[in-house]
N, C-alpha and C. Protein backbone atom coordinates (compact mmCIF):
# COMPACT_ATOMS: atom_id res chain seq x y z
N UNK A 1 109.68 96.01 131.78
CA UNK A 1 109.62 97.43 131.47
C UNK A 1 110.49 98.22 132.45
N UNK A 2 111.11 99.19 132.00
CA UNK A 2 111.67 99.93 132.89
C UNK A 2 110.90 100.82 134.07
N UNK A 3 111.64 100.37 135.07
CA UNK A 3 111.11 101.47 135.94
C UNK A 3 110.63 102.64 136.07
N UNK A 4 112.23 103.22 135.79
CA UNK A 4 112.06 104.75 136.54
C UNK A 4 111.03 105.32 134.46
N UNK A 5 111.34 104.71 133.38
CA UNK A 5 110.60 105.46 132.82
C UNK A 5 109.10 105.22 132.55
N UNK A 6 108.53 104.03 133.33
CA UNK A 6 106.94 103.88 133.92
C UNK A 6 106.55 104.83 134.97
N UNK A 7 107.88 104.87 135.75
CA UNK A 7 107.33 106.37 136.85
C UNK A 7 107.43 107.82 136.01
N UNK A 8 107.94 107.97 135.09
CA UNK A 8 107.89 109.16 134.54
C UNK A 8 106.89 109.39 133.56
N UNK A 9 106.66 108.32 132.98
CA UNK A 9 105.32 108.27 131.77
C UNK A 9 103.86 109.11 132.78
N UNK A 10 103.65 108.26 134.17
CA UNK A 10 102.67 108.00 134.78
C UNK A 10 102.81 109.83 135.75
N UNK A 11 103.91 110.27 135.99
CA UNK A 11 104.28 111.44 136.02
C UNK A 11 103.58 112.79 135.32
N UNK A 12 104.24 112.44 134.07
CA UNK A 12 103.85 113.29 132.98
C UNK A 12 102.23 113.07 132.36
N UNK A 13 101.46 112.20 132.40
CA UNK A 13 99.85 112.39 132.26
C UNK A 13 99.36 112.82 133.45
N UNK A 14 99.95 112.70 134.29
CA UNK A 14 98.88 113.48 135.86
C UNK A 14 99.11 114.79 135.51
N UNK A 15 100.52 115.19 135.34
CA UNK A 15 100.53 116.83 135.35
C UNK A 15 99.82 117.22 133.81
N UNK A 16 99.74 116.25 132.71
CA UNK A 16 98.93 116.83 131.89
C UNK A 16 97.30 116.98 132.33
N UNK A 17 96.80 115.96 133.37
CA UNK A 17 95.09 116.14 133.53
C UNK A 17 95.19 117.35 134.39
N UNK A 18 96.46 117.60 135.49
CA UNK A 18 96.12 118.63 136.58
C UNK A 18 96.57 120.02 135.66
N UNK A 19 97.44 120.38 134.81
CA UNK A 19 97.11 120.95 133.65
C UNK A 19 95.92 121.68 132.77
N UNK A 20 95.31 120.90 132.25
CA UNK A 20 93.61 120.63 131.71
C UNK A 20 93.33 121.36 132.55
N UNK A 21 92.96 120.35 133.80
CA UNK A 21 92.01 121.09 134.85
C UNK A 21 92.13 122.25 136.02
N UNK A 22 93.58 122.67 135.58
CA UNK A 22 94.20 124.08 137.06
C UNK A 22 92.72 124.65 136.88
N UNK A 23 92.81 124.98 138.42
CA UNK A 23 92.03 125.96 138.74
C UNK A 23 90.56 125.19 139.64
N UNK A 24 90.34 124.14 138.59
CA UNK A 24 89.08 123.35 138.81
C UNK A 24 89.59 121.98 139.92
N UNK A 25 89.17 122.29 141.39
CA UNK A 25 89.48 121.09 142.11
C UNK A 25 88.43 120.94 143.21
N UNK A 26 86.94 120.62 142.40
CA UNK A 26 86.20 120.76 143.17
C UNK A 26 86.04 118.67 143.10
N UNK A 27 84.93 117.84 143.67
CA UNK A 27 85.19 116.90 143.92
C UNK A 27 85.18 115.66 143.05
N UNK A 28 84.03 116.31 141.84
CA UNK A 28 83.78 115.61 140.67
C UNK A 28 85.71 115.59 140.00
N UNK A 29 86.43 116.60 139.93
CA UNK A 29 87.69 116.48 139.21
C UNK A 29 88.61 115.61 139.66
N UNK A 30 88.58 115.78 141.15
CA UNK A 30 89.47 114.77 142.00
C UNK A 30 89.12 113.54 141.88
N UNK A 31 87.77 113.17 141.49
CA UNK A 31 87.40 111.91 141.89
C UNK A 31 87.98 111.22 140.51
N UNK A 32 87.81 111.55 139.40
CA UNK A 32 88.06 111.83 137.69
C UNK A 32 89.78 111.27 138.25
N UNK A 33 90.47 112.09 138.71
CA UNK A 33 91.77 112.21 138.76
C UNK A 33 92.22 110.54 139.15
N UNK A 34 91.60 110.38 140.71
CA UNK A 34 91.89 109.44 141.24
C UNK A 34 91.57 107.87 140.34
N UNK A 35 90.27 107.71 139.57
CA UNK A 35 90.23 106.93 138.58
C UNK A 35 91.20 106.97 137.56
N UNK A 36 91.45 107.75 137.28
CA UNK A 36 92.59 107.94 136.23
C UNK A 36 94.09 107.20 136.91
N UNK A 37 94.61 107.84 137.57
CA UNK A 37 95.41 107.05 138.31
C UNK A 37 95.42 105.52 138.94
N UNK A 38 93.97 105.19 138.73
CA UNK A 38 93.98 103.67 139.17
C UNK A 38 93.97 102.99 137.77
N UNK A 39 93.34 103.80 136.63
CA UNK A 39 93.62 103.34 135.34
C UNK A 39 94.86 103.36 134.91
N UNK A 40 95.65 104.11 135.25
CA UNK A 40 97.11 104.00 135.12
C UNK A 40 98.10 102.70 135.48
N UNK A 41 97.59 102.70 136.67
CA UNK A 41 98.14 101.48 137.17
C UNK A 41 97.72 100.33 136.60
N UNK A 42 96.44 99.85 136.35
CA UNK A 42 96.05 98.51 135.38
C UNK A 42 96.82 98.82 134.27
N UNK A 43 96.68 99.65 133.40
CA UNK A 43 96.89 99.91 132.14
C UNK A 43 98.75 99.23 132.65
N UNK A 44 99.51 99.82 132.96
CA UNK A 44 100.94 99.26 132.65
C UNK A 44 101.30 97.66 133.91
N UNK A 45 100.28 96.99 134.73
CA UNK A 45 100.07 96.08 134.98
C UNK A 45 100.26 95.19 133.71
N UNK A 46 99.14 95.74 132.62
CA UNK A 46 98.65 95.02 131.80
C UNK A 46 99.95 94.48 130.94
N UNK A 47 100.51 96.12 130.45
CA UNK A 47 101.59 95.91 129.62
C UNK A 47 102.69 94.94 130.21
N UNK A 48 102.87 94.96 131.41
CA UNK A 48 103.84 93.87 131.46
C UNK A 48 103.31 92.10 131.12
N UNK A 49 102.46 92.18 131.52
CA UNK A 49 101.68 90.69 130.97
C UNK A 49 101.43 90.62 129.03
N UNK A 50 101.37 91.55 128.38
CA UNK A 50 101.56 91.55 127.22
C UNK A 50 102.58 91.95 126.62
N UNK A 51 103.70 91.57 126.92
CA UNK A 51 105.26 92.16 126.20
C UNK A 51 105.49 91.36 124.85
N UNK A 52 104.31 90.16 124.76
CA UNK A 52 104.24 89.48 123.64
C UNK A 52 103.67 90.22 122.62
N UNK A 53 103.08 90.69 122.91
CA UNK A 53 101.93 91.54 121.65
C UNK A 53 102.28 92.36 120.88
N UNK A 54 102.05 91.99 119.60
CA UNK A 54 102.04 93.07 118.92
C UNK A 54 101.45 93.35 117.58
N UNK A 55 101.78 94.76 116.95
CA UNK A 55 100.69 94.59 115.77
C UNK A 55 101.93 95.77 114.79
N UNK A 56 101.10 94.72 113.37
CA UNK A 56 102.17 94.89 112.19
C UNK A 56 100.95 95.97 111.30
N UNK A 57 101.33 97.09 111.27
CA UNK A 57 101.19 97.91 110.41
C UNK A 57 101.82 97.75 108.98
N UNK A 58 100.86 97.89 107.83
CA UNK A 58 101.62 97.97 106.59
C UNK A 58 100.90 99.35 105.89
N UNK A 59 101.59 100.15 104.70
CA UNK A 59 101.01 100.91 104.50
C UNK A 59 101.50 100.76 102.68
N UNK A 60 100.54 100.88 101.71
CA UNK A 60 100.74 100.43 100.57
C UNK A 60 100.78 101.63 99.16
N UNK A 61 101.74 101.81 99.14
CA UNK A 61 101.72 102.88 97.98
C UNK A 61 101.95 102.91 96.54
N UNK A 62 101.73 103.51 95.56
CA UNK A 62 102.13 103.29 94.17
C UNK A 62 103.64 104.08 94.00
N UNK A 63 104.39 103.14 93.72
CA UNK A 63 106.11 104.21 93.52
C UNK A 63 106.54 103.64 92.09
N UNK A 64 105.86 103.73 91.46
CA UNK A 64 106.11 103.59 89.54
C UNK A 64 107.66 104.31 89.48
N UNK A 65 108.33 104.13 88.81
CA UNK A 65 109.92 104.63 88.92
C UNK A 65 110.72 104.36 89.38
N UNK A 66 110.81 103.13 90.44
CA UNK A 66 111.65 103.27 91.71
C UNK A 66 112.04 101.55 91.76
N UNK A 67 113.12 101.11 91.26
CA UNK A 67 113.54 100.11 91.05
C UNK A 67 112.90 98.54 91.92
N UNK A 68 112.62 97.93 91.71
CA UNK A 68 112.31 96.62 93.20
C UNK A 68 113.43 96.01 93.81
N UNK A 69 113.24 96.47 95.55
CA UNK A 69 114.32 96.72 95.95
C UNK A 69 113.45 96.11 97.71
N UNK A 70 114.39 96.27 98.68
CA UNK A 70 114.02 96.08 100.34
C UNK A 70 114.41 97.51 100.72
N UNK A 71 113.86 97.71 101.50
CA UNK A 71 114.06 99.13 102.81
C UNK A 71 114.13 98.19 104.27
N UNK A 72 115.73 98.14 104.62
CA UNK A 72 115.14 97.39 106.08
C UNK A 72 115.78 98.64 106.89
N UNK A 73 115.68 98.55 108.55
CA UNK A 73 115.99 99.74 109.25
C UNK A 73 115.66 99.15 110.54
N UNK A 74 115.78 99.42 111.58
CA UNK A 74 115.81 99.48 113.10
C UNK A 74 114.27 98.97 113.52
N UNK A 75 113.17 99.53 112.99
CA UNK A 75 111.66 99.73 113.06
C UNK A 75 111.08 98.82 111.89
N UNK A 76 111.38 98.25 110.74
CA UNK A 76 110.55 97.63 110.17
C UNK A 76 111.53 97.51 108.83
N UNK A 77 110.72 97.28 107.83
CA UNK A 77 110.87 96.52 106.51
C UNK A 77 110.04 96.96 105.83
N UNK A 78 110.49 97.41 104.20
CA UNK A 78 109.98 97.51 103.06
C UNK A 78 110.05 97.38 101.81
N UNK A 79 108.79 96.64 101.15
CA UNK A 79 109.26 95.51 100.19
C UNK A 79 108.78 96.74 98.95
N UNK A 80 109.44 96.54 97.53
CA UNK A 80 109.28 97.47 96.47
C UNK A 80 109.30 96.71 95.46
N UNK A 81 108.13 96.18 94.62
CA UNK A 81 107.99 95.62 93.54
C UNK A 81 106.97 95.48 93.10
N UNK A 82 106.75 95.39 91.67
CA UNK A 82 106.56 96.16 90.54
C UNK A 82 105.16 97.38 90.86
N UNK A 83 106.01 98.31 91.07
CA UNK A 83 105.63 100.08 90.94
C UNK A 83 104.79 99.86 92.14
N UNK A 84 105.06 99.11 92.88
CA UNK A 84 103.95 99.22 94.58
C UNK A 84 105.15 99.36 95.47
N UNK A 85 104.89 99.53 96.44
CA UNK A 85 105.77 99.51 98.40
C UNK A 85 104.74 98.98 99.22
N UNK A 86 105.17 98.25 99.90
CA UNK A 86 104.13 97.72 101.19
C UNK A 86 105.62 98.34 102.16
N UNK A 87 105.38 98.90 103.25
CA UNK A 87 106.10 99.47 104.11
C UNK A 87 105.36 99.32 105.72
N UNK A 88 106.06 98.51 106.56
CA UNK A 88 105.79 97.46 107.40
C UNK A 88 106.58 97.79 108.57
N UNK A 89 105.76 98.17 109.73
CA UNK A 89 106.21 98.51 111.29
C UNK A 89 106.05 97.29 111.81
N UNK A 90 106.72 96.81 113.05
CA UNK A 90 105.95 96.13 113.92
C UNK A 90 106.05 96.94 115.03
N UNK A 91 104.93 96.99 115.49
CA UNK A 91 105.29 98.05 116.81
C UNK A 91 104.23 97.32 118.19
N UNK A 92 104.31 97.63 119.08
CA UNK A 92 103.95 97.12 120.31
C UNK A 92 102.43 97.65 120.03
N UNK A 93 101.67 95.62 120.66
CA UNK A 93 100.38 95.71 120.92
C UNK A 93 99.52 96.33 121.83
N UNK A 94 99.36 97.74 121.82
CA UNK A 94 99.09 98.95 122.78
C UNK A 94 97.51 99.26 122.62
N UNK A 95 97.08 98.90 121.45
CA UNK A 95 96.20 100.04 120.74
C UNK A 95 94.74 99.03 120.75
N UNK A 96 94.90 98.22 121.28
CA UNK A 96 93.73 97.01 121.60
C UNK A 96 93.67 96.61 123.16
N UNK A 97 91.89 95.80 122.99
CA UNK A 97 92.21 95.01 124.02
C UNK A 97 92.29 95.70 125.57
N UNK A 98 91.21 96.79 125.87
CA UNK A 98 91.69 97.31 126.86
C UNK A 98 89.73 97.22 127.10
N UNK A 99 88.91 97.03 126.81
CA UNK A 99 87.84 96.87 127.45
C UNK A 99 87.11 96.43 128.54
N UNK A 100 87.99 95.06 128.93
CA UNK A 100 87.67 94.30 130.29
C UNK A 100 88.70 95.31 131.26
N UNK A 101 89.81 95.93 131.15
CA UNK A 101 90.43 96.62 132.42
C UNK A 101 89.88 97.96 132.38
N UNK A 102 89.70 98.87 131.18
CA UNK A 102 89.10 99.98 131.70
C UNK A 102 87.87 100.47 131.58
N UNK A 103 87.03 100.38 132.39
CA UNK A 103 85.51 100.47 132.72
C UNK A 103 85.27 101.74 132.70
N UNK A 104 85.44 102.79 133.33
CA UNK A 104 85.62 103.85 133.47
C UNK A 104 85.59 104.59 132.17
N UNK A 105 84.59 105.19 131.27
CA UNK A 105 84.65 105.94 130.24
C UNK A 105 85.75 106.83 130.38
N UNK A 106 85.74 107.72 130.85
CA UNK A 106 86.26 108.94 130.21
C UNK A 106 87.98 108.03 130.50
N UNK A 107 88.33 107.64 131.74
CA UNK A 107 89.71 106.62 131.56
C UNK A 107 90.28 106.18 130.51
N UNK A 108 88.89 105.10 130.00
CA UNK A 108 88.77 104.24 129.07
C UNK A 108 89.61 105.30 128.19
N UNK A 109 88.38 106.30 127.33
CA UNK A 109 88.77 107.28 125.90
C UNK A 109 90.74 107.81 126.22
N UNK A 110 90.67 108.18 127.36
CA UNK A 110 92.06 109.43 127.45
C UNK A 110 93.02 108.12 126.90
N UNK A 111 93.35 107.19 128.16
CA UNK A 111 93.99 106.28 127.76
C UNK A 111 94.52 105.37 126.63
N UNK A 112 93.19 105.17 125.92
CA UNK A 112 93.50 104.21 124.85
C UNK A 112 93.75 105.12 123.40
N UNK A 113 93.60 106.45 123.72
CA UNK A 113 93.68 107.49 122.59
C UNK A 113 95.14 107.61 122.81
N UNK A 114 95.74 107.85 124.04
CA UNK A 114 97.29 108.28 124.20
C UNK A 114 97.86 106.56 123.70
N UNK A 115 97.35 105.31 124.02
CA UNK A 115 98.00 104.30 123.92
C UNK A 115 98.18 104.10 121.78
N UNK A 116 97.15 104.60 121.46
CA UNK A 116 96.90 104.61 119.99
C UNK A 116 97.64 105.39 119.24
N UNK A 117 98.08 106.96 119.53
CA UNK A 117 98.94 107.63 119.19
C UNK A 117 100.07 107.33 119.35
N UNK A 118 100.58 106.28 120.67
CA UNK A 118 102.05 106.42 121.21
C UNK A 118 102.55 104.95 120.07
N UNK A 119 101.88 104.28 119.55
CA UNK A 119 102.03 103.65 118.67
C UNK A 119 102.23 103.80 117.21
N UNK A 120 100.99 104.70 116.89
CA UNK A 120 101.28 105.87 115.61
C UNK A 120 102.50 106.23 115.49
N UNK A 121 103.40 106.56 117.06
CA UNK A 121 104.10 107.25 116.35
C UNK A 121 105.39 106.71 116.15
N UNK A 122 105.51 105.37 116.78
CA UNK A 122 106.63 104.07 116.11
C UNK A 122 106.33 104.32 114.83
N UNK A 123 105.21 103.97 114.42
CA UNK A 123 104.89 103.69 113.03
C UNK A 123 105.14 104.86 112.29
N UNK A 124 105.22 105.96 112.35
CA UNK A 124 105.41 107.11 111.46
C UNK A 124 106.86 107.21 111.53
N UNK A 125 107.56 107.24 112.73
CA UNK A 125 108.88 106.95 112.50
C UNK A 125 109.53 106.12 111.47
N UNK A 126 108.98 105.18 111.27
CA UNK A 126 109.69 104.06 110.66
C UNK A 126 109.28 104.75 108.85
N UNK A 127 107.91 105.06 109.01
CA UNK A 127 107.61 105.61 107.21
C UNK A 127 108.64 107.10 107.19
N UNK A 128 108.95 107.45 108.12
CA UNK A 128 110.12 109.10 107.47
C UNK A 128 111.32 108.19 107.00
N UNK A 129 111.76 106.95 107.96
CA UNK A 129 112.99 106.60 107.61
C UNK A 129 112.98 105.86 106.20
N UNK A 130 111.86 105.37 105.81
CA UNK A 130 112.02 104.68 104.58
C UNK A 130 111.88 105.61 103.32
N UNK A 131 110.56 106.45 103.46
CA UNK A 131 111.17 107.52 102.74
C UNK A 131 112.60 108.61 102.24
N UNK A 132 113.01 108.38 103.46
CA UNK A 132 114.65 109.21 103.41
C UNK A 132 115.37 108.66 102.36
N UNK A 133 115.45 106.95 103.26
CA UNK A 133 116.34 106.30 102.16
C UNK A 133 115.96 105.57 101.36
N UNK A 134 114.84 106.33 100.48
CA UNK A 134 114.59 106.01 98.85
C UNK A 134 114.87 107.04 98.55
N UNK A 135 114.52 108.80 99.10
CA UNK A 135 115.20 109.45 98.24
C UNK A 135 116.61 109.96 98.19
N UNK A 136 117.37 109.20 99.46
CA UNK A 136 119.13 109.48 99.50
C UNK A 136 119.56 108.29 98.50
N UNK A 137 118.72 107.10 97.82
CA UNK A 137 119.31 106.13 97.57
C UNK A 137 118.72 106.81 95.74
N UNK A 138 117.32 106.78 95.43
CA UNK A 138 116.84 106.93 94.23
C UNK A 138 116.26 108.75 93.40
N UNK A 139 116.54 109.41 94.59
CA UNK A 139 116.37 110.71 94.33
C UNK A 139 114.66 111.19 94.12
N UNK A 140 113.74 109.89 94.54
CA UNK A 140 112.56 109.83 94.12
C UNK A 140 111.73 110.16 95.21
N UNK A 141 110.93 110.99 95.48
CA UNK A 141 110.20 111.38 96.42
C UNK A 141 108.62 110.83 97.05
N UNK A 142 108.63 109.66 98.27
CA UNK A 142 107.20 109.50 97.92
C UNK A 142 106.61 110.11 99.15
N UNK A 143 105.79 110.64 99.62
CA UNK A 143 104.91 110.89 100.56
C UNK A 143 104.74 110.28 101.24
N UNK A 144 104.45 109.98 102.75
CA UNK A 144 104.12 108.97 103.65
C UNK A 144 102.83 108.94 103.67
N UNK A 145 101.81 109.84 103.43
CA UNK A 145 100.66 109.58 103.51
C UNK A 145 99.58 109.71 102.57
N UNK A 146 100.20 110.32 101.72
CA UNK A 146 99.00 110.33 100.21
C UNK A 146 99.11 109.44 99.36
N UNK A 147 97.59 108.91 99.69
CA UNK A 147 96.88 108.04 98.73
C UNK A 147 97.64 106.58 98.63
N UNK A 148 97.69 106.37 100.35
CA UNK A 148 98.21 104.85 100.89
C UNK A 148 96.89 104.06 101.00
N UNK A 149 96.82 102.84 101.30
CA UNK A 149 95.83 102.23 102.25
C UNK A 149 96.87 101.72 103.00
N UNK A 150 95.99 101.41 104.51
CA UNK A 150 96.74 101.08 105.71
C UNK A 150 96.15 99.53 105.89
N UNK A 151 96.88 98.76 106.51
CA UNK A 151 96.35 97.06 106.61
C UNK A 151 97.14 97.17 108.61
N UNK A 152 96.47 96.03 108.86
CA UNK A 152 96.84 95.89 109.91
C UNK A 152 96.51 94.50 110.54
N UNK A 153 97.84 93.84 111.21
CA UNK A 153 97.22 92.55 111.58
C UNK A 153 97.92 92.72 113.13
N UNK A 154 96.78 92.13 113.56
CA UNK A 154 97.23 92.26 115.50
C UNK A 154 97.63 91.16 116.05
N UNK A 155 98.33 90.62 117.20
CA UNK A 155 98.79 89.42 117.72
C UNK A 155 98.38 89.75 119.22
N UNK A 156 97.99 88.72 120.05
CA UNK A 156 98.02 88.55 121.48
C UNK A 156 98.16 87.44 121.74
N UNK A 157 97.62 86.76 122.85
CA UNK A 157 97.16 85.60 123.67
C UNK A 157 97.02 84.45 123.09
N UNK A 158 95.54 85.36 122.04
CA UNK A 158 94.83 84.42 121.66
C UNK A 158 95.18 84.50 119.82
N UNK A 159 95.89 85.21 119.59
CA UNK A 159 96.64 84.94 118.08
C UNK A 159 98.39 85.05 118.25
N UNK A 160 98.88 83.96 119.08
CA UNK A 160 100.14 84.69 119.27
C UNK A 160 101.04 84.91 117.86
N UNK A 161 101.83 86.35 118.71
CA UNK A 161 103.20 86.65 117.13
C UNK A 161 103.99 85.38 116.88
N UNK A 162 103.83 84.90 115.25
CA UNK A 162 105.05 84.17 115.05
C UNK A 162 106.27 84.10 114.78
N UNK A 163 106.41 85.85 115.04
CA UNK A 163 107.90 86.32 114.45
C UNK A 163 107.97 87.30 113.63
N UNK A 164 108.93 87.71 113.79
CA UNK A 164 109.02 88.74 112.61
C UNK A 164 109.40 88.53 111.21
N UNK A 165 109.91 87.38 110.66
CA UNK A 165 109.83 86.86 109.22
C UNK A 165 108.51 86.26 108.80
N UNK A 166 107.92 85.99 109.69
CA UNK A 166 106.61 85.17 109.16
C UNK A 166 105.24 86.18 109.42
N UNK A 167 105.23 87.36 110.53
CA UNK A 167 104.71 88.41 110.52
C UNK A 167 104.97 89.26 108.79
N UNK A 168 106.16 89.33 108.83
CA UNK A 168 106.37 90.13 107.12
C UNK A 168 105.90 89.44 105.85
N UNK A 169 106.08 88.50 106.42
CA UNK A 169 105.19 87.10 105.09
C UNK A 169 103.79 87.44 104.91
N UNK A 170 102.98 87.52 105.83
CA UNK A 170 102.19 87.91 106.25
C UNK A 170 101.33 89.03 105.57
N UNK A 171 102.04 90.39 105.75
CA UNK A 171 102.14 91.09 105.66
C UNK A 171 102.32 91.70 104.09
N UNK A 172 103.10 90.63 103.36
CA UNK A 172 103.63 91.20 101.82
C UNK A 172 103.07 90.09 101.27
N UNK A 173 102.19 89.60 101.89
CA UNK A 173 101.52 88.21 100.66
C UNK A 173 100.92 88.50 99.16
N UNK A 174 100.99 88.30 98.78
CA UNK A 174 100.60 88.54 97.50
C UNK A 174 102.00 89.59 96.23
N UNK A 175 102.66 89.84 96.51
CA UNK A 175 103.42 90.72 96.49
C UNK A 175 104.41 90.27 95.67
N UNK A 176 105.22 89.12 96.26
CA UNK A 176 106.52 88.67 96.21
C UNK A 176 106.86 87.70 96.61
N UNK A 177 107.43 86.12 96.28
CA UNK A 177 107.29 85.02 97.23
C UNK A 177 109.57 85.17 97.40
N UNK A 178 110.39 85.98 96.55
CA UNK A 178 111.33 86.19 96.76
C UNK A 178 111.79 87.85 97.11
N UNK A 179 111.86 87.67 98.76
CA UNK A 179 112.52 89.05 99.43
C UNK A 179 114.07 89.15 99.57
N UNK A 180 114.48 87.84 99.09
CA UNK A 180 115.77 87.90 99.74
C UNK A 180 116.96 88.68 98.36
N UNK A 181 116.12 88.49 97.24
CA UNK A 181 117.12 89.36 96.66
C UNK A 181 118.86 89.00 96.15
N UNK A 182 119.12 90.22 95.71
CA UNK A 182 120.78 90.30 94.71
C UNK A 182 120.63 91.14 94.95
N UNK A 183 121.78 92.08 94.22
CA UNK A 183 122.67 93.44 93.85
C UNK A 183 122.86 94.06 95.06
N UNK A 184 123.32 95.09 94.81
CA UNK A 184 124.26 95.96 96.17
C UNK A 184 123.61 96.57 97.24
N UNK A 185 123.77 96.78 97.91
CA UNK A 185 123.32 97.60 99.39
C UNK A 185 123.58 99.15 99.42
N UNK A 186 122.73 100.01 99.64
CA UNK A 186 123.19 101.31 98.91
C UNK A 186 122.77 101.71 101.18
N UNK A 187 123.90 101.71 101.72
CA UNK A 187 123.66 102.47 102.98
C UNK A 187 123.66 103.98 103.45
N UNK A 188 122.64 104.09 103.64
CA UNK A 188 122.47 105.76 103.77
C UNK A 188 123.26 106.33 105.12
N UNK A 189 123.83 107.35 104.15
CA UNK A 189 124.71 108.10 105.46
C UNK A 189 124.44 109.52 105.61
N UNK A 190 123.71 109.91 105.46
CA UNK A 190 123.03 110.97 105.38
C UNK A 190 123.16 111.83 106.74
N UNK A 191 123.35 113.30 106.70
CA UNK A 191 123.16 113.83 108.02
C UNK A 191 121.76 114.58 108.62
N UNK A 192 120.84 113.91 107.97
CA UNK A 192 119.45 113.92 108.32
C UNK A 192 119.13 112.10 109.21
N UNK A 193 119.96 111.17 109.04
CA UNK A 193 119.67 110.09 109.12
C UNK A 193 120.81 109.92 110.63
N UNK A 194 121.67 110.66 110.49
CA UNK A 194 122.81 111.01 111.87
C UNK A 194 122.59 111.32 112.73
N UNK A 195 121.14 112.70 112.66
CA UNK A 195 120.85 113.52 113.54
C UNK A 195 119.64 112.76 114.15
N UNK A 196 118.94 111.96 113.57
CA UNK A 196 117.69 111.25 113.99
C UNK A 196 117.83 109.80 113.98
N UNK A 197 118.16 109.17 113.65
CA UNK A 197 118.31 107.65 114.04
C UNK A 197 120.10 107.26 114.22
N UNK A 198 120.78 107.83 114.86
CA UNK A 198 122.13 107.12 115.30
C UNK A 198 121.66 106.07 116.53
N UNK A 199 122.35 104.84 116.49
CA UNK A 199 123.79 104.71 115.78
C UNK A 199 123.10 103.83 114.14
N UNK A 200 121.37 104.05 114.36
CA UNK A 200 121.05 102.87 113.15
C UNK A 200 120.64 103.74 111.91
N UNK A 201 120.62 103.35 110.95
CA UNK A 201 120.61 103.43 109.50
C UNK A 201 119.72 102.68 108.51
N UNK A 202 118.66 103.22 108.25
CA UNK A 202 118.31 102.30 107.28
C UNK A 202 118.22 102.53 105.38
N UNK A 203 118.47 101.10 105.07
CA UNK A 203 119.23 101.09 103.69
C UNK A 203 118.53 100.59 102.84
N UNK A 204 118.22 100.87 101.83
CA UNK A 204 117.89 100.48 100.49
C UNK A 204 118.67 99.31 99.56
N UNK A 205 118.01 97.53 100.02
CA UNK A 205 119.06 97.41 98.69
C UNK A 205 117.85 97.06 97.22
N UNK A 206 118.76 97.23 96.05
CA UNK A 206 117.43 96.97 95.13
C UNK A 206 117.66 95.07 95.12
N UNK A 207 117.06 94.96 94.28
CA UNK A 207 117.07 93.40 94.06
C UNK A 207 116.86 92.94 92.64
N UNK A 208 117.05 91.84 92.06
CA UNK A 208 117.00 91.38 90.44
C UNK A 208 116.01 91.54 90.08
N UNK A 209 115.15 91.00 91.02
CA UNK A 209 113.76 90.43 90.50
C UNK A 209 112.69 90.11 91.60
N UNK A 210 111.24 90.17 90.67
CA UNK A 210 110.18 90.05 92.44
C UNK A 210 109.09 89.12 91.24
């Protein structure tokens, strides 16, 4: 992990608790503070011992209209066949697994709520980009969040990741046993896609058949 931006992460939540609490620095807050800061430190201890981990978000929608096709991109993969999307992050194993290091309730909650969101928001990244380029590629509009179900499979230690082709297998079972597809590659060049994901792009190709 990088340094200087573990010292800045760990930076920026102190001045958010001393924030919260201006004004209030009587001994119960300090003491709060100082746990927090020792939870800090386990917490990205941890992360370096788990750089293996991770967990595959899929999110499953009805897109009736919209040819069967792949969405791949920087952040994930998405498979489109017949009138469904399974749309697939892998993003870092953050959002588990923190019970034996943080003891400390209120630690515990702040922490694993910021570790849960900071993951969310890989994952929401990756659903704007696939949305974009279905509708720069098909003109068809789907929502990222209405009337999905969400699936989720986690990896650590004790389930290690087998990859990211066999994570997506995984992931689109039932679906499709051919991802690899025919026909053209439609690459989005969009200056919504310029301004937010340079130098990467993600593209829509359709495919023959699923």
């Amino acid at each position: 992990m990088d340094k200087t931006l573990v010292q800045r992460a760990k930076q920026d939540i102190v001045r958010w608790f001393d924030r919260v609490h201006h004004g209030d620095a009587n001994d119960e807050t300090k003491a709060v503070r100082r746990r927090l800061l020792s939870g800090l430190e386990r917490v990205f201890d941890q992360l370096k011992e788990r750089d293996s981990w991770r967990e595959v978000i899929t999110r499953e929608y009805s897109v009736r209209g919209i040819d069967e096709g792949i969405v791949e991109g920087p952040l994930g993969s998405a498979l489109i066949c017949c009138g469904r999307m399974r749309a697939t992050s892998i993003v870092p194993g953050w959002a588990y697994g923190w019970n034996r290091v943080l003891k400390d309730e209120y630690v515990y909650d702040t922490l694993t709520w910021l570790l849960h969101f900071a993951r969310q928001y890989i994952h929401r990244a990756w659903l704007s980009q696939v949305v974009m380029a279905l509708y720069e590629s098909t003109g068809k509009v789907v929502h990222p969040f209405d009337e999905s179900q969400i699936t989720s499979q986690r990896y650590s230690d004790f389930n290690p990741y087998p990859g990211d082709e066999q994570a997506l297998s995984v992931a689109w079972a039932g679906m499709s046993q051919d991802v690899e597809g025919g026909g053209s590659s439609a690459l989005s060049s969009s200056v919504w896609f310029q301004a937010n994901t340079p130098p990467y792009h993600s593209k829509y190709n359709p495919i023959e058949r699923c």
